[in-house]
N, C-alpha and C. Protein backbone atom coordinates (compact mmCIF):
# COMPACT_ATOMS: atom_id res chain seq x y z
N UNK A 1 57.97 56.22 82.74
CA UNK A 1 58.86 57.08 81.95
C UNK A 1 60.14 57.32 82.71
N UNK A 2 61.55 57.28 81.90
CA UNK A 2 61.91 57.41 82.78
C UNK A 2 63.18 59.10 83.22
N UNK A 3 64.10 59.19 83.31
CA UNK A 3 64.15 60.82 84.36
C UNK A 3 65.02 61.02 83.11
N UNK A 4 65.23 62.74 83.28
CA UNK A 4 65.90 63.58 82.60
C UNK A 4 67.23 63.58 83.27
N UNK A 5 68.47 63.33 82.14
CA UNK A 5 69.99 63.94 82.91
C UNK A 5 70.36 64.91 81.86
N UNK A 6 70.85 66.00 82.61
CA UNK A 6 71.44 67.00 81.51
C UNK A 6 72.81 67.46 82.09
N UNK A 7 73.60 67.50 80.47
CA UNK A 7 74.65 67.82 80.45
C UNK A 7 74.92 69.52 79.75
N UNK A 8 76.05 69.99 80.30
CA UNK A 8 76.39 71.39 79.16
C UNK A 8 77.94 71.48 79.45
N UNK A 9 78.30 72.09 78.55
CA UNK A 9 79.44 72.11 78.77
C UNK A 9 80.28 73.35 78.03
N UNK A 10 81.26 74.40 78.06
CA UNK A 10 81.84 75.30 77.79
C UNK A 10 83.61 75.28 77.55
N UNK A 11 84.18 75.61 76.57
CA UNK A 11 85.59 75.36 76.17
C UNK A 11 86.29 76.29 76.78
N UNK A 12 86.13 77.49 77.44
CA UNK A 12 86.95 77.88 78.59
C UNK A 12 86.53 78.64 79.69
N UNK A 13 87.45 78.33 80.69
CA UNK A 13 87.13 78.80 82.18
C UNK A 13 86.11 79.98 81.66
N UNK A 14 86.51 80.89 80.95
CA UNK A 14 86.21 82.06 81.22
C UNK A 14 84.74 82.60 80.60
N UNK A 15 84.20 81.18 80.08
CA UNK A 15 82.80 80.89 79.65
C UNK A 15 81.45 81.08 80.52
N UNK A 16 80.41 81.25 80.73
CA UNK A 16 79.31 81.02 81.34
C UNK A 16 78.40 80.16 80.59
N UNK A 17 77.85 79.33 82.09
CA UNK A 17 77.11 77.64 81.71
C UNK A 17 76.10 78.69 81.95
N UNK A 18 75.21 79.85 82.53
CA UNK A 18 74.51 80.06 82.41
C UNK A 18 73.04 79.85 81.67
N UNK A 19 73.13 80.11 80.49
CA UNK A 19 72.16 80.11 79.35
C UNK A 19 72.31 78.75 79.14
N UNK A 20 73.05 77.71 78.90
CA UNK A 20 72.47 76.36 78.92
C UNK A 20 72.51 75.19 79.76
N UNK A 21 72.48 75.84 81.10
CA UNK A 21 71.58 75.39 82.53
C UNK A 21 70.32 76.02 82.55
N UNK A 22 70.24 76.89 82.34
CA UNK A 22 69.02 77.90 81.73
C UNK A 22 68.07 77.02 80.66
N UNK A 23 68.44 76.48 79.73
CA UNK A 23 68.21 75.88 78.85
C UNK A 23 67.64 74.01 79.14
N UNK A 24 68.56 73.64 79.94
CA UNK A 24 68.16 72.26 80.58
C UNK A 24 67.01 72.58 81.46
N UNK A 25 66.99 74.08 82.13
CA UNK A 25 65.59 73.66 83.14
C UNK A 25 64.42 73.97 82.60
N UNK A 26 64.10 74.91 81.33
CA UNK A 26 63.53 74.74 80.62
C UNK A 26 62.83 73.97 79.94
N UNK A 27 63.73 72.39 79.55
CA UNK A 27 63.46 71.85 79.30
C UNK A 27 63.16 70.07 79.96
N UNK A 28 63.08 70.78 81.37
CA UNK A 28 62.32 69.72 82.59
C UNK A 28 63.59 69.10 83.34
N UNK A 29 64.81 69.47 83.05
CA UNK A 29 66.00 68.66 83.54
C UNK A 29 66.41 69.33 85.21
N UNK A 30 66.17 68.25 86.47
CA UNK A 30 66.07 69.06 87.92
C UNK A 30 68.04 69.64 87.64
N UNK A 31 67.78 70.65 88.65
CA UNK A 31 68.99 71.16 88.88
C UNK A 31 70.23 70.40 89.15
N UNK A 32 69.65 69.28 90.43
CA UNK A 32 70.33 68.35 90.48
C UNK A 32 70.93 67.03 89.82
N UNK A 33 70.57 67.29 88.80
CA UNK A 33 70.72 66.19 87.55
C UNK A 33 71.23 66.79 86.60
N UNK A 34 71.93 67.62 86.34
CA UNK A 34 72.94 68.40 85.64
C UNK A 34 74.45 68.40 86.08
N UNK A 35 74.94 67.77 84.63
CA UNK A 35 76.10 67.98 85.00
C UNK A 35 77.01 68.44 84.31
N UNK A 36 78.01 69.65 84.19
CA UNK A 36 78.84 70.41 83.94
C UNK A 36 80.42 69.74 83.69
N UNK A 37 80.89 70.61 82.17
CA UNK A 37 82.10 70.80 81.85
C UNK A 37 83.00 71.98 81.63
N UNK A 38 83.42 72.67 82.38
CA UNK A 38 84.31 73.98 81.94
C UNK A 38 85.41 73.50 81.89
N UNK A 39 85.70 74.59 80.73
CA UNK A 39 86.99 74.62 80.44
C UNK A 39 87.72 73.85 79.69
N UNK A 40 86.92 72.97 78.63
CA UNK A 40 87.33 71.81 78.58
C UNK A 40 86.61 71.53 76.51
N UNK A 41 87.56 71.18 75.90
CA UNK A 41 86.89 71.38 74.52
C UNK A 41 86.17 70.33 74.10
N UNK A 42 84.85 70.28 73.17
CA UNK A 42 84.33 68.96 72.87
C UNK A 42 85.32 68.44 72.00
N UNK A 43 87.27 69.10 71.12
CA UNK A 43 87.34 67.31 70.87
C UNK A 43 88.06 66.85 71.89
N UNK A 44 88.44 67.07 73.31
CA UNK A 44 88.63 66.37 74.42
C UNK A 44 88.10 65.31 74.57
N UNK A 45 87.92 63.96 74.77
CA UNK A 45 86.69 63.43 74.92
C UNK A 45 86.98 63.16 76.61
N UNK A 46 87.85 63.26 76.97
CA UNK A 46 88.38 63.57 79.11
C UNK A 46 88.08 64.21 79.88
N UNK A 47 86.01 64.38 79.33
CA UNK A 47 85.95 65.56 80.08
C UNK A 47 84.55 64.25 81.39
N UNK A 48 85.16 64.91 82.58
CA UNK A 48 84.35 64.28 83.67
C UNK A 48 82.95 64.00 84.00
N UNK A 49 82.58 65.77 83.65
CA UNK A 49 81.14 65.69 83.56
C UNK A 49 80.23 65.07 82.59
N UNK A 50 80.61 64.63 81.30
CA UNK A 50 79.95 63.98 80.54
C UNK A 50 80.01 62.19 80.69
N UNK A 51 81.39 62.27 81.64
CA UNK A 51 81.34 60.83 82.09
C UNK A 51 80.36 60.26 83.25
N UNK A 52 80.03 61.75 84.28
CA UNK A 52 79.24 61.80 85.14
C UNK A 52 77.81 61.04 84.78
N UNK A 53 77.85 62.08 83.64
CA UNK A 53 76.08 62.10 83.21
C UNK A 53 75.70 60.77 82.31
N UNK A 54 76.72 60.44 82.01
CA UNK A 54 76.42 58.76 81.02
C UNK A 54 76.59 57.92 82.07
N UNK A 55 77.02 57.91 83.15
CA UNK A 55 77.41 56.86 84.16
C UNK A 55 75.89 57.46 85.21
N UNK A 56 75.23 58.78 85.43
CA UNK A 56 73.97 58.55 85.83
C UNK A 56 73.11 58.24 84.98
N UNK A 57 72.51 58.13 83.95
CA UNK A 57 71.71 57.73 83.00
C UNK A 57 71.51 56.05 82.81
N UNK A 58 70.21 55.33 83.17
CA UNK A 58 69.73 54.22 83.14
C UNK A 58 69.00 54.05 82.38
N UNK A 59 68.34 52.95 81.74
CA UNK A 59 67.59 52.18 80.32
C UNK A 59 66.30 53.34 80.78
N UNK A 60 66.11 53.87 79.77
CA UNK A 60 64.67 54.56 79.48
C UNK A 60 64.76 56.08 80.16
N UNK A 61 65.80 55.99 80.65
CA UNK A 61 66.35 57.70 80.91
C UNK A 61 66.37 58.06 79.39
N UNK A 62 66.86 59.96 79.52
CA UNK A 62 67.26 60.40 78.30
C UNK A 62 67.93 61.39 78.42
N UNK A 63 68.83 61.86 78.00
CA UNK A 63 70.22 62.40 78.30
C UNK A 63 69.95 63.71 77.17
N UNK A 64 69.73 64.75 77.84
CA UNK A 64 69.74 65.95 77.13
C UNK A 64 70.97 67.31 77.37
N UNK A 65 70.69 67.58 76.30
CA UNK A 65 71.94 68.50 75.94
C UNK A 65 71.43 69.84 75.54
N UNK A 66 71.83 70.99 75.76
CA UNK A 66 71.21 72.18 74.78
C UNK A 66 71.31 72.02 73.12
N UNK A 67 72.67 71.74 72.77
CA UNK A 67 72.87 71.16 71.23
C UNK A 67 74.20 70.50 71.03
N UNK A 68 74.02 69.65 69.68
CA UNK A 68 75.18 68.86 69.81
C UNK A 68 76.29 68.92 69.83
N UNK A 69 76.56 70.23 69.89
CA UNK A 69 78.38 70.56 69.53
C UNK A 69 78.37 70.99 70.88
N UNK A 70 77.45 70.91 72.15
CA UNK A 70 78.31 70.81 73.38
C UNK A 70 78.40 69.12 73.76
N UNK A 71 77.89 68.39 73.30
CA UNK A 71 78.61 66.99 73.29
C UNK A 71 79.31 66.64 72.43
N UNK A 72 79.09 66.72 71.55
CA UNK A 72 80.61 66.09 70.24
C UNK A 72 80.90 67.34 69.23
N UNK A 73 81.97 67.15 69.19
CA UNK A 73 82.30 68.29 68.23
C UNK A 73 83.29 67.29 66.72
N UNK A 74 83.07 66.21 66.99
CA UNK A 74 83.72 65.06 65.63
C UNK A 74 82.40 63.79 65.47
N UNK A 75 82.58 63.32 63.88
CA UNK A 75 81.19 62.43 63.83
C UNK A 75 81.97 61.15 64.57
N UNK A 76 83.51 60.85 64.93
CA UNK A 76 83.66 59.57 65.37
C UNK A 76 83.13 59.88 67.09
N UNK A 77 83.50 60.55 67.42
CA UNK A 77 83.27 61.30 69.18
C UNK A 77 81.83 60.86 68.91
N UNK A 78 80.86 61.50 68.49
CA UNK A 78 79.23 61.81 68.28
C UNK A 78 78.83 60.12 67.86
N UNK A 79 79.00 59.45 67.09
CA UNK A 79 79.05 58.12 66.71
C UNK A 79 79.47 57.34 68.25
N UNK A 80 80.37 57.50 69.03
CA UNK A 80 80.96 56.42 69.63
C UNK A 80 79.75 57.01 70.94
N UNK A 81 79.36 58.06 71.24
CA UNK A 81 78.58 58.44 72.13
C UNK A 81 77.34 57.81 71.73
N UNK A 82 76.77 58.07 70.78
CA UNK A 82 75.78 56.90 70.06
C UNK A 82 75.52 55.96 70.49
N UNK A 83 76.51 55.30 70.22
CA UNK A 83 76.87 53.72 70.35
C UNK A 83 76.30 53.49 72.01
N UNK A 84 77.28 54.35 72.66
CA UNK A 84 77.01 54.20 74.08
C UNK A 84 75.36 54.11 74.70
N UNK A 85 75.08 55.32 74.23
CA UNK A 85 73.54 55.62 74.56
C UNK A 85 72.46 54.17 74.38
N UNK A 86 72.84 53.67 73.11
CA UNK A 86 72.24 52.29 72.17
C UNK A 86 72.15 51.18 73.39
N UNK A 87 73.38 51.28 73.76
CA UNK A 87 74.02 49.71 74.37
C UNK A 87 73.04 50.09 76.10
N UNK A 88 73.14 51.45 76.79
CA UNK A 88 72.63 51.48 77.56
C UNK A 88 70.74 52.09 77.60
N UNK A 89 70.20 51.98 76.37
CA UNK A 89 69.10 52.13 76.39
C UNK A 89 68.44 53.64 76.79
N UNK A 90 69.19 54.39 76.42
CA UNK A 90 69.01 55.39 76.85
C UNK A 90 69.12 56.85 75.06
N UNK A 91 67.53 57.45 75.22
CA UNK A 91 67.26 58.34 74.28
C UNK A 91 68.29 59.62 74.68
N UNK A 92 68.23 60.01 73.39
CA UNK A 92 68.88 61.92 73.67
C UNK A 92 67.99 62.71 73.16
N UNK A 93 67.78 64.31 73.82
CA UNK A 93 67.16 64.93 73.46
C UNK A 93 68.67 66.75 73.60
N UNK A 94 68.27 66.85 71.95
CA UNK A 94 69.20 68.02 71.75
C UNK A 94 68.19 69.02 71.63
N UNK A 95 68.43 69.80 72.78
CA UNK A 95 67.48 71.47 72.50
C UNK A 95 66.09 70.96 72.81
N UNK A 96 65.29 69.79 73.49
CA UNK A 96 63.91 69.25 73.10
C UNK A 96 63.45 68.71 71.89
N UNK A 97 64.75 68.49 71.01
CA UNK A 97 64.08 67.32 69.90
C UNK A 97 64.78 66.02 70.45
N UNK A 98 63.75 64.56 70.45
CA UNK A 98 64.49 63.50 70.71
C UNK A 98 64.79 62.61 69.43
N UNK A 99 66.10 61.85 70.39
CA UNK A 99 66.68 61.04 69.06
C UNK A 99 66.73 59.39 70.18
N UNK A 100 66.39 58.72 69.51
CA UNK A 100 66.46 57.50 69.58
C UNK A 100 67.67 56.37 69.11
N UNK A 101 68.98 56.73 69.56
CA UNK A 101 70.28 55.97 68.90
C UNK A 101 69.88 54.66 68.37
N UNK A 102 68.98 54.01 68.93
CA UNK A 102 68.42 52.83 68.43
C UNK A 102 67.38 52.74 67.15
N UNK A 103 66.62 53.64 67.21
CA UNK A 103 66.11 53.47 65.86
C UNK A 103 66.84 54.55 64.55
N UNK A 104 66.51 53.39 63.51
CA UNK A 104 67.65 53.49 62.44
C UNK A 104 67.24 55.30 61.77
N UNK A 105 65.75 55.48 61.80
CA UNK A 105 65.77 56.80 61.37
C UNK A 105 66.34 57.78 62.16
N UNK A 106 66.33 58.07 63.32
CA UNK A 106 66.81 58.73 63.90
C UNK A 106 68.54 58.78 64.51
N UNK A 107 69.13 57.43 64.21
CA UNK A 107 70.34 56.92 64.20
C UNK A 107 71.12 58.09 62.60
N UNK A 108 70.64 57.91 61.83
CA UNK A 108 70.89 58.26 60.68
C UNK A 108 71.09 60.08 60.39
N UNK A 109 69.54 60.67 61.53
CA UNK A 109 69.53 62.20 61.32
C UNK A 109 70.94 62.41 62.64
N UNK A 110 70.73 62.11 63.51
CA UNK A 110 72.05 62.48 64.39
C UNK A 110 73.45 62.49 63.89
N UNK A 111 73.60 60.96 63.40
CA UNK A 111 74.68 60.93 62.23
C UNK A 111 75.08 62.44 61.37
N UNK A 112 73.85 62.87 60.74
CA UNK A 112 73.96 64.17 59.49
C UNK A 112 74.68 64.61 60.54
N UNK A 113 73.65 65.20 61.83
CA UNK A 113 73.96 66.42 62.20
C UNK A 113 75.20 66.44 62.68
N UNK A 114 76.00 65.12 63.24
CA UNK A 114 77.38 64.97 63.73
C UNK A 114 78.56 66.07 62.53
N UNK A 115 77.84 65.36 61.39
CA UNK A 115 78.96 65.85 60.31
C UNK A 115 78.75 67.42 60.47
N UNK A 116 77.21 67.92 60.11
CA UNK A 116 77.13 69.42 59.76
C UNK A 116 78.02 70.10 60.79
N UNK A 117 77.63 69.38 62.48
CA UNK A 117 78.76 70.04 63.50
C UNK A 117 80.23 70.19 62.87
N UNK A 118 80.24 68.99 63.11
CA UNK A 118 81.92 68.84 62.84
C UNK A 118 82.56 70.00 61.05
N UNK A 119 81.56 69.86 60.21
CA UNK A 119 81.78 70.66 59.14
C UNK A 119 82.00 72.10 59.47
N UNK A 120 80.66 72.67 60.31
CA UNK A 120 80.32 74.10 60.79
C UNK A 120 82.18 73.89 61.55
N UNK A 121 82.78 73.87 62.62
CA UNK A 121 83.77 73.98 63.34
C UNK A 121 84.81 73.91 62.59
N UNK A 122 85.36 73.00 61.70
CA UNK A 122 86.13 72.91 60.58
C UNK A 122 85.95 74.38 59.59
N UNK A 123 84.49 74.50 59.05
CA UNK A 123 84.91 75.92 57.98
C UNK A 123 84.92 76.83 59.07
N UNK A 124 84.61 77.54 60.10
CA UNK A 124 85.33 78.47 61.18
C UNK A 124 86.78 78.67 60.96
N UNK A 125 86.93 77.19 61.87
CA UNK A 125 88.74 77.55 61.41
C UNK A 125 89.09 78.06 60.88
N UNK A 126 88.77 77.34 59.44
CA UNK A 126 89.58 77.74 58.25
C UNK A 126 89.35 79.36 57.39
N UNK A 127 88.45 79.65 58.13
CA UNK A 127 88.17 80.89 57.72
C UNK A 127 88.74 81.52 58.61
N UNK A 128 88.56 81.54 59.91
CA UNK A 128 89.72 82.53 61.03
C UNK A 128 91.31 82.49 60.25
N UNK A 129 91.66 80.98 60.28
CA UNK A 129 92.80 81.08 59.74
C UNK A 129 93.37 82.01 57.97
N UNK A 130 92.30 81.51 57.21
CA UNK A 130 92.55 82.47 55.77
C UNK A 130 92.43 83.98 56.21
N UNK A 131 91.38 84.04 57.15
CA UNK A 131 91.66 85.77 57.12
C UNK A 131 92.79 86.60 58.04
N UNK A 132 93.38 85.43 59.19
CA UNK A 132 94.65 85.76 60.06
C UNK A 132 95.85 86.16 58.65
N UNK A 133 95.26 84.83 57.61
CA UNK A 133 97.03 85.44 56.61
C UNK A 133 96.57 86.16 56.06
N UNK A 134 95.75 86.71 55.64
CA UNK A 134 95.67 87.72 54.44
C UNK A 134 95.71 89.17 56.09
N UNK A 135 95.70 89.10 56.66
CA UNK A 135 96.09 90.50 57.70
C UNK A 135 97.34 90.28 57.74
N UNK A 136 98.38 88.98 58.01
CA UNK A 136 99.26 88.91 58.07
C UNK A 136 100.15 89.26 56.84
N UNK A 137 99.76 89.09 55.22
CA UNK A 137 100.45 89.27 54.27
C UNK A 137 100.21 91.08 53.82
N UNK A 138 99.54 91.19 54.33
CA UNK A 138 99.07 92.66 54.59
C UNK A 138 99.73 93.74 55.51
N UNK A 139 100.48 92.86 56.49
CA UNK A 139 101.17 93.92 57.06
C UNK A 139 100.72 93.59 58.43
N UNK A 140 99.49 93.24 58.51
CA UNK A 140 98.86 93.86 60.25
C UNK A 140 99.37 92.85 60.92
N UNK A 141 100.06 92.22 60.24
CA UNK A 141 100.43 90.97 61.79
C UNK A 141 101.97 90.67 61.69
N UNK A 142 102.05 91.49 62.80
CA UNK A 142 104.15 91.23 62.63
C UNK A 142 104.93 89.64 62.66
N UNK A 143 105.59 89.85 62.41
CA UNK A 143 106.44 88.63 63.09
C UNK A 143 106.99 88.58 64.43
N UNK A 144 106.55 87.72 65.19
CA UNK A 144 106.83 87.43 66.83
C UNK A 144 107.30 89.23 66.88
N UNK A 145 106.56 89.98 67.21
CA UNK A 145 106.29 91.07 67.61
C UNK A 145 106.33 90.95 69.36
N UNK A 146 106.63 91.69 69.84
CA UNK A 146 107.04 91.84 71.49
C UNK A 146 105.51 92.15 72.34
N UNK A 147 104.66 92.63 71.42
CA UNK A 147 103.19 92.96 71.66
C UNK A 147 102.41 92.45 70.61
N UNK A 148 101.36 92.46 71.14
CA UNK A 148 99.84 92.52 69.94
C UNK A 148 99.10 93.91 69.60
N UNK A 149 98.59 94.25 68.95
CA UNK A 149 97.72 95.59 69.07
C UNK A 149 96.90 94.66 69.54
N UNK A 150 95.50 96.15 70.17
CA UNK A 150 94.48 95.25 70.94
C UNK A 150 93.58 94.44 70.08
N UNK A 151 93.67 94.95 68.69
CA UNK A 151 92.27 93.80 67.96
C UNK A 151 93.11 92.63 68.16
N UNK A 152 94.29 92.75 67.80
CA UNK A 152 94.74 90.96 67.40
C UNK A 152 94.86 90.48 69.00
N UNK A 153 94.42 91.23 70.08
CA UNK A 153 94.56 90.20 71.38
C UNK A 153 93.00 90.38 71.34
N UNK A 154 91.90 90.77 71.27
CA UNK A 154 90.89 90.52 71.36
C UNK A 154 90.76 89.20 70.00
N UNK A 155 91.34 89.21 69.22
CA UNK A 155 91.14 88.26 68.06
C UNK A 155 91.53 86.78 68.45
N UNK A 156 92.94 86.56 69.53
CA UNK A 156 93.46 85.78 70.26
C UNK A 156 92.44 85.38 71.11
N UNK A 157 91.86 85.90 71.55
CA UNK A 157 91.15 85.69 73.18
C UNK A 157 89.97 84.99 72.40
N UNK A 158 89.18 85.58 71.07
CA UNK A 158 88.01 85.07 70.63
C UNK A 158 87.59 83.52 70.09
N UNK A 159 89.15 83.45 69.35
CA UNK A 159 89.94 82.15 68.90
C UNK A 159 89.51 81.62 70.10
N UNK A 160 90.23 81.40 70.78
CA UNK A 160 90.95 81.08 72.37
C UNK A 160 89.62 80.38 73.13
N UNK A 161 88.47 81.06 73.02
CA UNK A 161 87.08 80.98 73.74
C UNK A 161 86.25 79.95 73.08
N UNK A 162 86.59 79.66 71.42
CA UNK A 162 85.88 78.83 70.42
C UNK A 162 86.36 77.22 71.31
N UNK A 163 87.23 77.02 71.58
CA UNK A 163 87.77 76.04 71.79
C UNK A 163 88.38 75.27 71.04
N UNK A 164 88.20 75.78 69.50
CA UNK A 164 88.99 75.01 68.27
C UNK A 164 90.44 74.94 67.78
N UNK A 165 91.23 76.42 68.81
CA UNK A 165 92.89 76.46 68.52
C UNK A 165 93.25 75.77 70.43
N UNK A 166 93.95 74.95 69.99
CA UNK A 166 95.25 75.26 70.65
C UNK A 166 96.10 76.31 71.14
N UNK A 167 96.71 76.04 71.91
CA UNK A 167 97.66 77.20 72.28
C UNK A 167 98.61 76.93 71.29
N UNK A 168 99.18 75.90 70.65
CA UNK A 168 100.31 75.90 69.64
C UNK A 168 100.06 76.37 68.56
N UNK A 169 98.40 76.28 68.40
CA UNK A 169 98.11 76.75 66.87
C UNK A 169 97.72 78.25 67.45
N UNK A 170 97.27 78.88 68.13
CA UNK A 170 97.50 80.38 68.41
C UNK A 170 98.91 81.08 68.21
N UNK A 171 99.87 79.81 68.69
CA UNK A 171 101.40 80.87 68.84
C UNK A 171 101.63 81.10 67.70
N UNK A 172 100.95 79.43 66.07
CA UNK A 172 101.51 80.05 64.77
C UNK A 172 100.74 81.04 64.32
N UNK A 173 99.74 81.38 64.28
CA UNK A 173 98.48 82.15 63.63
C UNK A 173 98.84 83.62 64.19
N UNK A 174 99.36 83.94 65.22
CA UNK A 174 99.67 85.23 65.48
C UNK A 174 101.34 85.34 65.60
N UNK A 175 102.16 84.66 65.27
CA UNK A 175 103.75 84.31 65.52
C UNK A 175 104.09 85.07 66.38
N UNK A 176 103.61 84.72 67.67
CA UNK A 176 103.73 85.13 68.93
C UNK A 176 104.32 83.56 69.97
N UNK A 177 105.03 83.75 70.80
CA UNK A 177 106.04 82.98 71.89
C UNK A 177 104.38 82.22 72.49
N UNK A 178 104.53 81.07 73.12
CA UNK A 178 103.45 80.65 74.07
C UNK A 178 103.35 81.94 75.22
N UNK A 179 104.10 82.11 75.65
CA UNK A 179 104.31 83.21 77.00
C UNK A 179 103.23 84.26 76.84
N UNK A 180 103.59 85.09 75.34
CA UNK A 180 102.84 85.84 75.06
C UNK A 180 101.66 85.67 74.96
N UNK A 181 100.70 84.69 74.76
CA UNK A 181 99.41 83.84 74.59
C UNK A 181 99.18 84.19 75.49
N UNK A 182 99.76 82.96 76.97
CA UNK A 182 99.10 82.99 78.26
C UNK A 182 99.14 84.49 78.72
N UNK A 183 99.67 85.90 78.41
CA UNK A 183 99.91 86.79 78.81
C UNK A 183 98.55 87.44 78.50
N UNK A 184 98.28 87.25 77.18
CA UNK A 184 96.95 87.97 76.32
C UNK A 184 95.76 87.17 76.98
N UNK A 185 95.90 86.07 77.19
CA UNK A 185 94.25 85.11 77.91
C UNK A 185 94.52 85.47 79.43
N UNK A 186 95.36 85.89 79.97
CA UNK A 186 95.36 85.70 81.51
C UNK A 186 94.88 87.17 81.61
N UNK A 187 95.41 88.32 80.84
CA UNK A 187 94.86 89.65 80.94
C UNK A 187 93.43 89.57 80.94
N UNK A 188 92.86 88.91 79.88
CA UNK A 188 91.49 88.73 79.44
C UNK A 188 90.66 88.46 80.63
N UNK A 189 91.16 87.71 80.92
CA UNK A 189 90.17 86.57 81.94
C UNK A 189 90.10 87.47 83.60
N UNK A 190 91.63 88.00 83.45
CA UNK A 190 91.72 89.16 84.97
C UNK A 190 90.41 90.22 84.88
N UNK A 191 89.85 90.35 83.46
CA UNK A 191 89.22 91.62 83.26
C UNK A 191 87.63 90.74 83.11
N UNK A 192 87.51 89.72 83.15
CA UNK A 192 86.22 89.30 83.44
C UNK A 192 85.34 89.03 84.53
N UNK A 193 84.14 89.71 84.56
CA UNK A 193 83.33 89.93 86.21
C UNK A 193 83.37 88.44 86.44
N UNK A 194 83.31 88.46 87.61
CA UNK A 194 83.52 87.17 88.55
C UNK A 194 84.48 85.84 88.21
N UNK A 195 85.57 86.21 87.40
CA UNK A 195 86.14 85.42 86.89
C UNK A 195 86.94 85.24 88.07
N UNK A 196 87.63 84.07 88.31
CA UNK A 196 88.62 83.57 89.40
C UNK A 196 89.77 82.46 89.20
N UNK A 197 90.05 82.19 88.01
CA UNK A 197 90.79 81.18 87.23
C UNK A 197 91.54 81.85 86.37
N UNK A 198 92.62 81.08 85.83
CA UNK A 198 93.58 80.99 85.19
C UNK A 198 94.11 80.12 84.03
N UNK A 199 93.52 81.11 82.99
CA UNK A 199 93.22 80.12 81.75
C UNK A 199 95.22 79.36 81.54
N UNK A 200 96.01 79.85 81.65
CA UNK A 200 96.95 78.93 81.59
C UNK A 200 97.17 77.16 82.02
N UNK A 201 96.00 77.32 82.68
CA UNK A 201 95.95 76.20 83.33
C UNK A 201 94.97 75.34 82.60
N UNK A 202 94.55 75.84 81.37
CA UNK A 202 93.76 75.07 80.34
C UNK A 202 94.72 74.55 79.75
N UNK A 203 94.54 74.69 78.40
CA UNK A 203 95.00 74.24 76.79
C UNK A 203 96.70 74.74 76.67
């Protein structure tokens, strides 16, 4: 049989891998065979540690994840990772269910679930975003205002943590300067226990 590699991964610094390193040892993956992404969004696909963990993974290994939207967050991303797994003989197991990229039934349920991900992240958005304008046509959200009140910087920061905005699409959604962004995430992140980074230096 052959060994467990596990990956997890989190969309900003100011995240904890905790609970799904927690989650890989649970599910038999050694400490040392884990490998980590902060800071870094699944539709990135430039993220190191997942290059780590496909470049340790050999024929009859199996490459586990807590769930799939910390490896792909698009069905072409999730598909082309597929592919990969196929060519190098190597199963996935999301959360302790396994999938077999090679066989066609299980080729097919990963497939769904690529989309439901990618669907679930898509209606988010679009729902953060419909309810940013209707506060905004409402009054509660100024135009490039010199400040935020604190919900709309806790609302910024929450965005911000999903990994699904941009900093360009934050500056339109709150019509706030970039400056002001990094001002509202760098406060954030100053006020988080053991935090030591500087989300400007993300997205």
């Amino acid at each position: 049989m052959g060994e467990l590699v596990g990956y997890a991964r989190c969309s900003t610094v100011a995240q904890d891998l905790t609970a799904q390193r927690e989650i890989l040892a649970t599910l038999g993956v050694p400490e040392d065979r884990i490998y980590l992404d902060k800071g870094l969004t699944g539709t990135n696909r430039a993220r190191p540690g997942l290059d780590q963990a496909l470049a340790a993974v050999r024929s009859g290994d199996t490459l586990v994840v807590p769930k799939l939207d910390r490896l792909a967050r698009s069905v072409p991303d999730a598909r082309d990772i597929g592919d990969t797994l196929v060519t190098r003989g190597v199963r996935l197991s999301l959360g302790g269910s396994i999938y077999d990229p090679s066989d066609p039934m299980s080729k097919m349920f990963f497939n769904m679930l690529a989309v439901f991900a990618e669907f679930e992240a898509d209606l988010l958005k679009m729902r953060t975003r419909e309810g940013m304008a209707i506060a905004r046509s409402r009054g509660r959200l100024k135009g490039r205002a010199p400040k935020l009140t604190a919900g709309q910087q806790a609302e910024l920061v929450r965005m911000h943590a999903t990994g699904d905005y941009t900093i360009a699409e934050l500056m339109e959604v709150f019509s706030v300067g970039r400056a002001t962004v990094y001002r509202v995430l760098n406060r954030a992140a100053d006020t988080t226990p053991g935090h030591a980074g500087n989300p400007s230096a993300g997205r």
